[in-house]
PDB file of N, CA and C in Angstrom:
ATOM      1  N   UNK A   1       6.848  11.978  14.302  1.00  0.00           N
ATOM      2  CA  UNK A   1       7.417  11.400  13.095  1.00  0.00           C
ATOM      3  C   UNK A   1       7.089   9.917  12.978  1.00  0.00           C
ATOM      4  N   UNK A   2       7.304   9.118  13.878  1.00  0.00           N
ATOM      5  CA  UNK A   2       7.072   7.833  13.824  1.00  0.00           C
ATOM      6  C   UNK A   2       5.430   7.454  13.849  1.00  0.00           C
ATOM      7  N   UNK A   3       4.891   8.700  14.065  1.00  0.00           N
ATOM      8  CA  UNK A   3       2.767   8.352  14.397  1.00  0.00           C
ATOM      9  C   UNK A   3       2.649   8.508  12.576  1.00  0.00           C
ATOM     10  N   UNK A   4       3.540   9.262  11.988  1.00  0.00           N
ATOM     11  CA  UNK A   4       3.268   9.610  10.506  1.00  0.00           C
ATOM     12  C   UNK A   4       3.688   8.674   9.636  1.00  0.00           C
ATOM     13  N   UNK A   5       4.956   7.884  10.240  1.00  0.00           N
ATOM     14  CA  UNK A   5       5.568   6.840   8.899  1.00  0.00           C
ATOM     15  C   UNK A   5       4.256   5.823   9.577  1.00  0.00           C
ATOM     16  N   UNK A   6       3.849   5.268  10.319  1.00  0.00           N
ATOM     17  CA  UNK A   6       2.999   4.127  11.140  1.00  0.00           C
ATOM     18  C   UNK A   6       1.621   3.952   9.966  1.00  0.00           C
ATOM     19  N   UNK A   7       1.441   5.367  10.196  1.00  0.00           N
ATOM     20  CA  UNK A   7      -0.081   5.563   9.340  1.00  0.00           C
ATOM     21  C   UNK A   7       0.126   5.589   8.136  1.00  0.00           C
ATOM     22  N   UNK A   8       1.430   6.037   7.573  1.00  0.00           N
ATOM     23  CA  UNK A   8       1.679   6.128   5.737  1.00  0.00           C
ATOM     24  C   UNK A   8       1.747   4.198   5.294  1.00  0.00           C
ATOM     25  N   UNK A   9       2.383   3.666   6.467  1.00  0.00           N
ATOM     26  CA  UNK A   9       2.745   2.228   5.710  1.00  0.00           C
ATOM     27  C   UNK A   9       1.344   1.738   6.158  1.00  0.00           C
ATOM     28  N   UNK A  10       0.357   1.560   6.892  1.00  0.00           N
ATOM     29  CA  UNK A  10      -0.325   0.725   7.542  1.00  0.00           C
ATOM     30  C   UNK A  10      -1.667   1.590   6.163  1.00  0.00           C
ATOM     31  N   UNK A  11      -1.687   2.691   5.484  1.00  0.00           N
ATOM     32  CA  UNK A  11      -2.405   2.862   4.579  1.00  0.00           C
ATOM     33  C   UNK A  11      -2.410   2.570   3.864  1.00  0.00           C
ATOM     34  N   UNK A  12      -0.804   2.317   2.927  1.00  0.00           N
ATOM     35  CA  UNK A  12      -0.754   1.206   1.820  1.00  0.00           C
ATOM     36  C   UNK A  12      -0.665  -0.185   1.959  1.00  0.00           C
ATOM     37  N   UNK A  13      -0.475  -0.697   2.913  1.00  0.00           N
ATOM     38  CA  UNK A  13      -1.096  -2.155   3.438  1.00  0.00           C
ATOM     39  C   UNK A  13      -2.538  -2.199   3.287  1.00  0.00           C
ATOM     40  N   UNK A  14      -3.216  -1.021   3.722  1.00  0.00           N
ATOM     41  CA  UNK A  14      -5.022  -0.991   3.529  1.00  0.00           C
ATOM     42  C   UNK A  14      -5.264  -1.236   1.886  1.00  0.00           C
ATOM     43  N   UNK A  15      -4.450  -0.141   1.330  1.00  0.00           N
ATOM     44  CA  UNK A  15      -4.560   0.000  -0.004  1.00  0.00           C
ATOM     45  C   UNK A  15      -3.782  -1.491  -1.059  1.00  0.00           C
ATOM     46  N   UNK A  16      -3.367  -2.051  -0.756  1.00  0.00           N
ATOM     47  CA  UNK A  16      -3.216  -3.392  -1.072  1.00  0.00           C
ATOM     48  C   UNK A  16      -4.428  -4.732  -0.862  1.00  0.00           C
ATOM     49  N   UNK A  17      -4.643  -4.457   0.456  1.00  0.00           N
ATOM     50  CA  UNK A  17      -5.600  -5.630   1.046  1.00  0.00           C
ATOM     51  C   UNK A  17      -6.816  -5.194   0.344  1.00  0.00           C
ATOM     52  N   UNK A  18      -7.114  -4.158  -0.279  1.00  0.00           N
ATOM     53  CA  UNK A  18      -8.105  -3.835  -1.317  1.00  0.00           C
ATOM     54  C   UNK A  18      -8.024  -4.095  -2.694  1.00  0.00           C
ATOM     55  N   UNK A  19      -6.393  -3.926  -2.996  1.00  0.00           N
ATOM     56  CA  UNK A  19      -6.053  -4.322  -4.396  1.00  0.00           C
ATOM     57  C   UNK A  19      -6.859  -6.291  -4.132  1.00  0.00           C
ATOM     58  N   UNK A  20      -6.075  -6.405  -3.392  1.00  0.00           N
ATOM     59  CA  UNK A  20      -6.402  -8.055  -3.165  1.00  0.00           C
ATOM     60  C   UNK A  20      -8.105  -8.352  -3.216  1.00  0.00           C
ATOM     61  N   UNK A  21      -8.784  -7.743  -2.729  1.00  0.00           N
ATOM     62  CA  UNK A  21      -9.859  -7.966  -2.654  1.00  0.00           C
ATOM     63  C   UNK A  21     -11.022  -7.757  -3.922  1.00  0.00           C
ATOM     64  N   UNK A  22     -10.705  -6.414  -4.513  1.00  0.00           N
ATOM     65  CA  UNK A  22     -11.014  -6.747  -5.917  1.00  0.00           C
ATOM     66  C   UNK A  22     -10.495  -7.653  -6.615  1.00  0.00           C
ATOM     67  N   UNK A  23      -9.240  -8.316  -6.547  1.00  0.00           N
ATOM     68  CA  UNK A  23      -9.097  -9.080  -7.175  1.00  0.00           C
ATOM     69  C   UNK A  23      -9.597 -10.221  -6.856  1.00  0.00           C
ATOM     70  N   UNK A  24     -10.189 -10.825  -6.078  1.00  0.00           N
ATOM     71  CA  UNK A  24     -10.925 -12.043  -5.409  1.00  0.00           C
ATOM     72  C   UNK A  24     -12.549 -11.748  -5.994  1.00  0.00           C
ATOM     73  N   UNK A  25     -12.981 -10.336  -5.891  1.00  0.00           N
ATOM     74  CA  UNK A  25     -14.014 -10.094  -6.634  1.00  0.00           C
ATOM     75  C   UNK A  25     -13.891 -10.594  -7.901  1.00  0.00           C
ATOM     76  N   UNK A  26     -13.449 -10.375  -8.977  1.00  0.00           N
ATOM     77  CA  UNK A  26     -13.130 -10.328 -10.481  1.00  0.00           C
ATOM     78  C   UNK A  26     -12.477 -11.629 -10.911  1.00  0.00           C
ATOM     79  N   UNK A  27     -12.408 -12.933 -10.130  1.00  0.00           N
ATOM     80  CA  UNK A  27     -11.499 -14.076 -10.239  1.00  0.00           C
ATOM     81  C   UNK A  27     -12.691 -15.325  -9.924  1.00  0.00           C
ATOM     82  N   UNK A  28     -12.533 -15.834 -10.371  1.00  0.00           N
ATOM     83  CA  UNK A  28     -13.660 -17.159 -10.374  1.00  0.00           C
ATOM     84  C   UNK A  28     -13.156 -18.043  -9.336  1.00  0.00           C
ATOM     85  N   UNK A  29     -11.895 -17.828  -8.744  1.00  0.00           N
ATOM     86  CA  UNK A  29     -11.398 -18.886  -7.814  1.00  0.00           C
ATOM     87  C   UNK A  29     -11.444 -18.183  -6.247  1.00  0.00           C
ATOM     88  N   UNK A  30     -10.766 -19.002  -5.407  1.00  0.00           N
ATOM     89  CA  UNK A  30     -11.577 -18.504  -4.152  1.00  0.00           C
ATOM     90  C   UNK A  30     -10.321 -17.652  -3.490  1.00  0.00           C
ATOM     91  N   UNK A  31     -10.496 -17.146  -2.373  1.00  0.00           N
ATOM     92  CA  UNK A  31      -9.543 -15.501  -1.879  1.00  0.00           C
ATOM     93  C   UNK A  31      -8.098 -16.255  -1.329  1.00  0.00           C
ATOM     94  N   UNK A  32      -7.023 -15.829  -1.911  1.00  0.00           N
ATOM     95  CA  UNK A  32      -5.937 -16.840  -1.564  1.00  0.00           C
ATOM     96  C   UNK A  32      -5.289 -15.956  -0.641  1.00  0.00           C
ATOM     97  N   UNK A  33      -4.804 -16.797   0.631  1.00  0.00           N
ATOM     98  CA  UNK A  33      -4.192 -16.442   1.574  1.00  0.00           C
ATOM     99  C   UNK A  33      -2.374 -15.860   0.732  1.00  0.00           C
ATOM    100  N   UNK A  34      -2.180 -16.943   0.527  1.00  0.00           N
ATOM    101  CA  UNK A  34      -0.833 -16.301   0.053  1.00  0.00           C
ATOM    102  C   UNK A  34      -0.741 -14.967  -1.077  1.00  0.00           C
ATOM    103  N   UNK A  35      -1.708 -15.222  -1.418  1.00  0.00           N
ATOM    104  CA  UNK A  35      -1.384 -13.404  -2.468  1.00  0.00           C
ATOM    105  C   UNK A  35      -1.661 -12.673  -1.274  1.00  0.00           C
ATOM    106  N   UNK A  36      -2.946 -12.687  -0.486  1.00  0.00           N
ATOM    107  CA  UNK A  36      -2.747 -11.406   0.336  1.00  0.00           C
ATOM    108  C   UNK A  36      -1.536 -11.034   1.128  1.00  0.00           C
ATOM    109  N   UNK A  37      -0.697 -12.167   1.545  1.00  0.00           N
ATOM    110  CA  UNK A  37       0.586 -11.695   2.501  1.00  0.00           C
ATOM    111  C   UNK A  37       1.484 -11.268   1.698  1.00  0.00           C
ATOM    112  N   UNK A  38       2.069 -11.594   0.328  1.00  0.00           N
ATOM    113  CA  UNK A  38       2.640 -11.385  -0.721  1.00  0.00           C
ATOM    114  C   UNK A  38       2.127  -9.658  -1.173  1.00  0.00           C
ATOM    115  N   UNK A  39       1.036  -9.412  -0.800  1.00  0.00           N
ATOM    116  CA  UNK A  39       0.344  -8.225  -0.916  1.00  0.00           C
ATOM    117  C   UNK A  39       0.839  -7.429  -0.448  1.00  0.00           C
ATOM    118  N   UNK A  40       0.761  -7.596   1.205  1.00  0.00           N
ATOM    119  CA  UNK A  40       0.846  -7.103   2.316  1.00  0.00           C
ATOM    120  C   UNK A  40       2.210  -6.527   2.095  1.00  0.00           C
ATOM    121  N   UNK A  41       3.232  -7.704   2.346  1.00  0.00           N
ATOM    122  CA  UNK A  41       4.657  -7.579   2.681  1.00  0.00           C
ATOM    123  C   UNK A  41       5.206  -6.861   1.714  1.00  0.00           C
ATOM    124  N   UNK A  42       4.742  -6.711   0.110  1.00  0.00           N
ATOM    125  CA  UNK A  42       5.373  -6.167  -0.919  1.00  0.00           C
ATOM    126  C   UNK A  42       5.028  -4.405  -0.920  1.00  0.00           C
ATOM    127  N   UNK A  43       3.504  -4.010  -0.039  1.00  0.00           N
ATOM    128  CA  UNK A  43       3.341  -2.905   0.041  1.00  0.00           C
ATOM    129  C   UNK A  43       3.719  -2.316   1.352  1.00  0.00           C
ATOM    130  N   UNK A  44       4.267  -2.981   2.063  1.00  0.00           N
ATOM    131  CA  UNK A  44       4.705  -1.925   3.209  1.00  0.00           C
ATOM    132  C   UNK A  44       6.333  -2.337   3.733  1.00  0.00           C
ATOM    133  N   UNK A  45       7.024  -2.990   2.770  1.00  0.00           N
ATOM    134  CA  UNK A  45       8.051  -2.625   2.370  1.00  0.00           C
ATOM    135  C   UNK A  45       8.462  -1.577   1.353  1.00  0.00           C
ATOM    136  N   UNK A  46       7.520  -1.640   0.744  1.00  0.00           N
ATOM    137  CA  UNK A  46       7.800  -0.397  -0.086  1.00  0.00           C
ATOM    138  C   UNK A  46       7.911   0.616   0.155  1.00  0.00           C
ATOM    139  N   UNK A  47       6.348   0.921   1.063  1.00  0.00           N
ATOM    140  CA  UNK A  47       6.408   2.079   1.892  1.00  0.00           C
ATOM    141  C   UNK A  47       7.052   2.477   2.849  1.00  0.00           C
ATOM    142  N   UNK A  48       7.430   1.135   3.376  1.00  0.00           N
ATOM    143  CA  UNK A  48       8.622   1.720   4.634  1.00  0.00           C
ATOM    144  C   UNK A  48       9.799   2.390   3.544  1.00  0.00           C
ATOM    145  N   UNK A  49      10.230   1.846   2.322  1.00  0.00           N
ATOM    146  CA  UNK A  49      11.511   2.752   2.096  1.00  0.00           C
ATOM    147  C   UNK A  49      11.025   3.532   1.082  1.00  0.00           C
ATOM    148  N   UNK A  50       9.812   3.752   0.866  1.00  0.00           N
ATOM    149  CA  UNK A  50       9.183   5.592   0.353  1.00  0.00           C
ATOM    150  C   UNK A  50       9.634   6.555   1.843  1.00  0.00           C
ATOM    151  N   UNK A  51       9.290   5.927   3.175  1.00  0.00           N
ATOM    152  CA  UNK A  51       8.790   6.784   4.123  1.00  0.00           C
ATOM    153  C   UNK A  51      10.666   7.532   4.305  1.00  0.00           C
ATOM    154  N   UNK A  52      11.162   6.448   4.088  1.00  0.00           N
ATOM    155  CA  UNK A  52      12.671   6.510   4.615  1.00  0.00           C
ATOM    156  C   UNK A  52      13.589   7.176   3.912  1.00  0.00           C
ATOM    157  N   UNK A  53      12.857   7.380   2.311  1.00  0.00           N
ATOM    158  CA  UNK A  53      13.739   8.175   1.330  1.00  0.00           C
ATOM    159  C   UNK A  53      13.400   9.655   1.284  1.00  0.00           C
ATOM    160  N   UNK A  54      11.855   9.263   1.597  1.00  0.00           N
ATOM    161  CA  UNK A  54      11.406  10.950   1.456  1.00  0.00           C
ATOM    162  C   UNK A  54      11.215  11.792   2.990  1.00  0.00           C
ATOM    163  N   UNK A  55      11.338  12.780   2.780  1.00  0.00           N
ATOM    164  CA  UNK A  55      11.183  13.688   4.261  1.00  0.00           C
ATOM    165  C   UNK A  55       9.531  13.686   4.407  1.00  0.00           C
ATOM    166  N   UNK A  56       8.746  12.949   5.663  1.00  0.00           N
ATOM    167  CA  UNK A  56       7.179  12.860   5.571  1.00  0.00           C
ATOM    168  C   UNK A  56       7.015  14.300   5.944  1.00  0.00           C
ATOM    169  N   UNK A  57       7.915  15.103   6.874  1.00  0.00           N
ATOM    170  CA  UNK A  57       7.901  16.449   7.498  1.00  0.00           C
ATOM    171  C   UNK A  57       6.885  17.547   6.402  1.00  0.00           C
ATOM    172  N   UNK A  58       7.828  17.078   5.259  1.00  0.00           N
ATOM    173  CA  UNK A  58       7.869  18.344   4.152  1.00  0.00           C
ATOM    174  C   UNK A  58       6.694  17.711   3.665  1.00  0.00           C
ATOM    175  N   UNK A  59       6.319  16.564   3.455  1.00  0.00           N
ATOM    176  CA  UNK A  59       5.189  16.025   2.452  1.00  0.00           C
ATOM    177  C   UNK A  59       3.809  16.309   3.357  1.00  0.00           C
ATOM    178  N   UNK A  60       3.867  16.650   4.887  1.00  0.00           N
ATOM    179  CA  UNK A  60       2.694  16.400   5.709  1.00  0.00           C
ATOM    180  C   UNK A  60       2.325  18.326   6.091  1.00  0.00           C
ATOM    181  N   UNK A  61       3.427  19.025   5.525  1.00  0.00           N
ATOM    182  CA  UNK A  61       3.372  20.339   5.118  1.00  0.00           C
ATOM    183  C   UNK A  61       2.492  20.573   3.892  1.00  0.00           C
ATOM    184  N   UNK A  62       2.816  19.698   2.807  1.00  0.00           N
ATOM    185  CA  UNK A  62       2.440  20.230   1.525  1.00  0.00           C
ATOM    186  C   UNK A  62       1.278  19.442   1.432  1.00  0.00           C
ATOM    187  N   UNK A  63       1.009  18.156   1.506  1.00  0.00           N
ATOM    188  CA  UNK A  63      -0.234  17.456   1.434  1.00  0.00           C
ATOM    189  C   UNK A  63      -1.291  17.261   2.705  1.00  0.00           C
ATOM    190  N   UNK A  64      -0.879  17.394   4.206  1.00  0.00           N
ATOM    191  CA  UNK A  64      -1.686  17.186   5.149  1.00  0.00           C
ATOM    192  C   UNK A  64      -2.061  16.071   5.614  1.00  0.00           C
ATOM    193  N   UNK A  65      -2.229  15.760   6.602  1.00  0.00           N
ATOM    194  CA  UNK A  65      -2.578  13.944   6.551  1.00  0.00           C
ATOM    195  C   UNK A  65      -3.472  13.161   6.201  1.00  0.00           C
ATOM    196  N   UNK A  66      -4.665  13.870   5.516  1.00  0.00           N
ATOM    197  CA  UNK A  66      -5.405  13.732   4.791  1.00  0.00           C
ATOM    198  C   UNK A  66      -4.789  13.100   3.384  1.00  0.00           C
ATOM    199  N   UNK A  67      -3.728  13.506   2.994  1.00  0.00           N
ATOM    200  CA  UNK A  67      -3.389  13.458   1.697  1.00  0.00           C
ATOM    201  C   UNK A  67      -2.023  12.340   1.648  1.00  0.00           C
ATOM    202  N   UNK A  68      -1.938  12.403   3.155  1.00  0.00           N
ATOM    203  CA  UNK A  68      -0.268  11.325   3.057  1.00  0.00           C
ATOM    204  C   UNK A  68      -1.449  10.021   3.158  1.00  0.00           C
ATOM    205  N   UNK A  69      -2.403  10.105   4.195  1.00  0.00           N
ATOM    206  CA  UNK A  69      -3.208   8.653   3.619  1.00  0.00           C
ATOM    207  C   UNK A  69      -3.858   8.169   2.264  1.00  0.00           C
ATOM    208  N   UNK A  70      -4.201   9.034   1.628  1.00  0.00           N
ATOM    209  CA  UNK A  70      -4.805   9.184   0.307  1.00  0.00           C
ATOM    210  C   UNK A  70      -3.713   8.364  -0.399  1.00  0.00           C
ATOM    211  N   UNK A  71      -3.023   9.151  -0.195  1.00  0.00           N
ATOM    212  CA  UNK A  71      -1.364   8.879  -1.607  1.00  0.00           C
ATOM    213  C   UNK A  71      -1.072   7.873  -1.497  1.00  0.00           C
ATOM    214  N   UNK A  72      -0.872   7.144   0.028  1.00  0.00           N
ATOM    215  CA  UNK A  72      -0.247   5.941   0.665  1.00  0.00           C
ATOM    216  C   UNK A  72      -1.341   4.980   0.289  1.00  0.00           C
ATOM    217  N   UNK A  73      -2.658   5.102   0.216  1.00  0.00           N
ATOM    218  CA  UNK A  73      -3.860   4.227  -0.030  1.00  0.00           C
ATOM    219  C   UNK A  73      -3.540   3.590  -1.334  1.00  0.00           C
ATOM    220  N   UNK A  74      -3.460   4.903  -2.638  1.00  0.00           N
ATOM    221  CA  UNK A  74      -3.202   4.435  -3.663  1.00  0.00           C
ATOM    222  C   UNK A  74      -1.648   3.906  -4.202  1.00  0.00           C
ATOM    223  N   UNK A  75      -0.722   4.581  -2.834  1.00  0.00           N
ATOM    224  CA  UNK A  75       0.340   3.485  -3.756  1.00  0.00           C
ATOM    225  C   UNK A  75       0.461   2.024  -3.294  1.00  0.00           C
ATOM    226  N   UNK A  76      -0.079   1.304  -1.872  1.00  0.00           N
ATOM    227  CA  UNK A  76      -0.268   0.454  -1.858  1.00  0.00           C
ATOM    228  C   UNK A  76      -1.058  -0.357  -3.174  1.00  0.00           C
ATOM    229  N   UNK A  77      -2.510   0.102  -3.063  1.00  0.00           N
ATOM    230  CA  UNK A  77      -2.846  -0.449  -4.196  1.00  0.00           C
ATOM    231  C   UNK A  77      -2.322  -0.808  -5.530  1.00  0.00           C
ATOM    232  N   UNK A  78      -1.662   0.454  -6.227  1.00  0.00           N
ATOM    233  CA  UNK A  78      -0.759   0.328  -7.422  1.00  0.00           C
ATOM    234  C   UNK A  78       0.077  -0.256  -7.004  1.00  0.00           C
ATOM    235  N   UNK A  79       1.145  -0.677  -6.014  1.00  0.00           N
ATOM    236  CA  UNK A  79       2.267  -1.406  -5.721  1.00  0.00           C
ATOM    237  C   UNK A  79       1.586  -3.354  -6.338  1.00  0.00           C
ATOM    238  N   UNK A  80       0.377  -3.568  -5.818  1.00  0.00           N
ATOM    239  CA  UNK A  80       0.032  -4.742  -5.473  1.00  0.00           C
ATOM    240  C   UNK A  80      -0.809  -4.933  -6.964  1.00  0.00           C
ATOM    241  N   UNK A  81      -0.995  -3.991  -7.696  1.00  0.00           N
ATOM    242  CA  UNK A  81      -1.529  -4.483  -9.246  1.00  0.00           C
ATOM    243  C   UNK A  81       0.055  -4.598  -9.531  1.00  0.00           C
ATOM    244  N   UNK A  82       0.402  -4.141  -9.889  1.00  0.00           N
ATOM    245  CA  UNK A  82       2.156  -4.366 -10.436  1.00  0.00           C
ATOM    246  C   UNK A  82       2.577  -5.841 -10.057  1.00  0.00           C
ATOM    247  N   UNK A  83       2.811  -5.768  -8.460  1.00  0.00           N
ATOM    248  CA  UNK A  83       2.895  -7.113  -8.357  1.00  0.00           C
ATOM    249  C   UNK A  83       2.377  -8.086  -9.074  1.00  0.00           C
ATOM    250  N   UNK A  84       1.163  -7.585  -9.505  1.00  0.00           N
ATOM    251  CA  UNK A  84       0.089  -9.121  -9.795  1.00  0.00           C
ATOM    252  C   UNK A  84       0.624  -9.350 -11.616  1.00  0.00           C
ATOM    253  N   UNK A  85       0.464  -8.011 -11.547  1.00  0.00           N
ATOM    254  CA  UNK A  85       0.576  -8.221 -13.438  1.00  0.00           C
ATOM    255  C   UNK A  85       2.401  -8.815 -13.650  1.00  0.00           C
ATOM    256  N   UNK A  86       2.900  -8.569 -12.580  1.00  0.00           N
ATOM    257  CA  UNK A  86       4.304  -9.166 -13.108  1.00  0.00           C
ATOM    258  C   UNK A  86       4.457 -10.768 -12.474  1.00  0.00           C
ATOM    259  N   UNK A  87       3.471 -11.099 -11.757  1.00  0.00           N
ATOM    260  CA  UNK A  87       3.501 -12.699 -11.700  1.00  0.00           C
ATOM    261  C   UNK A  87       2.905 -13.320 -12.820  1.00  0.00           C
ATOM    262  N   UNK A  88       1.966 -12.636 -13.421  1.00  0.00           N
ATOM    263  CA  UNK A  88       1.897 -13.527 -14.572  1.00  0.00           C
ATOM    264  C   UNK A  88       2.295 -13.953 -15.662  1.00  0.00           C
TER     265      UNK A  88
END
């Protein structure tokens, strides 16, 4: 249980530090340390209390771990566009 929440949060942390990185792509200014931790911390808090609300048991039944990283990839990412579009 704990090898499954480890890999669900540490995927949407991946999936953030990518949101971040396209966005450093697509920005004329240079890669800012503080959005990425702001990144970081906003997507795997999240995910820690996705991991904590939902049963991973039943989700690693129905999706596989193939699919809890997938999901976790993209909600990091979507967590960290949200973020961005609501700082501005």
């Amino acid at each position: 249980m704990e090898l499954i929440a480890i890999i669900a949060i540490s995927s949407a942390v991946s999936g953030a530090i990518a949101s971040t990185i396209q966005g450093y792509w697509n920005s004329d200014s240079g890669y800012s340390l503080k959005k990425l931790s702001s990144a970081i911390l906003t997507s795997a808090f999240f995910a820690f209390g996705i991991v904590n609300l939902t049963g991973l048991e039943s989700q690693v039944s129905n999706l596989g771990m193939t699919g809890i990283v997938i999901a976790n990839l993209l909600l990091g990412y979507g967590i960290n566009k949200a973020h961005s579009a609501l700082n501005k």
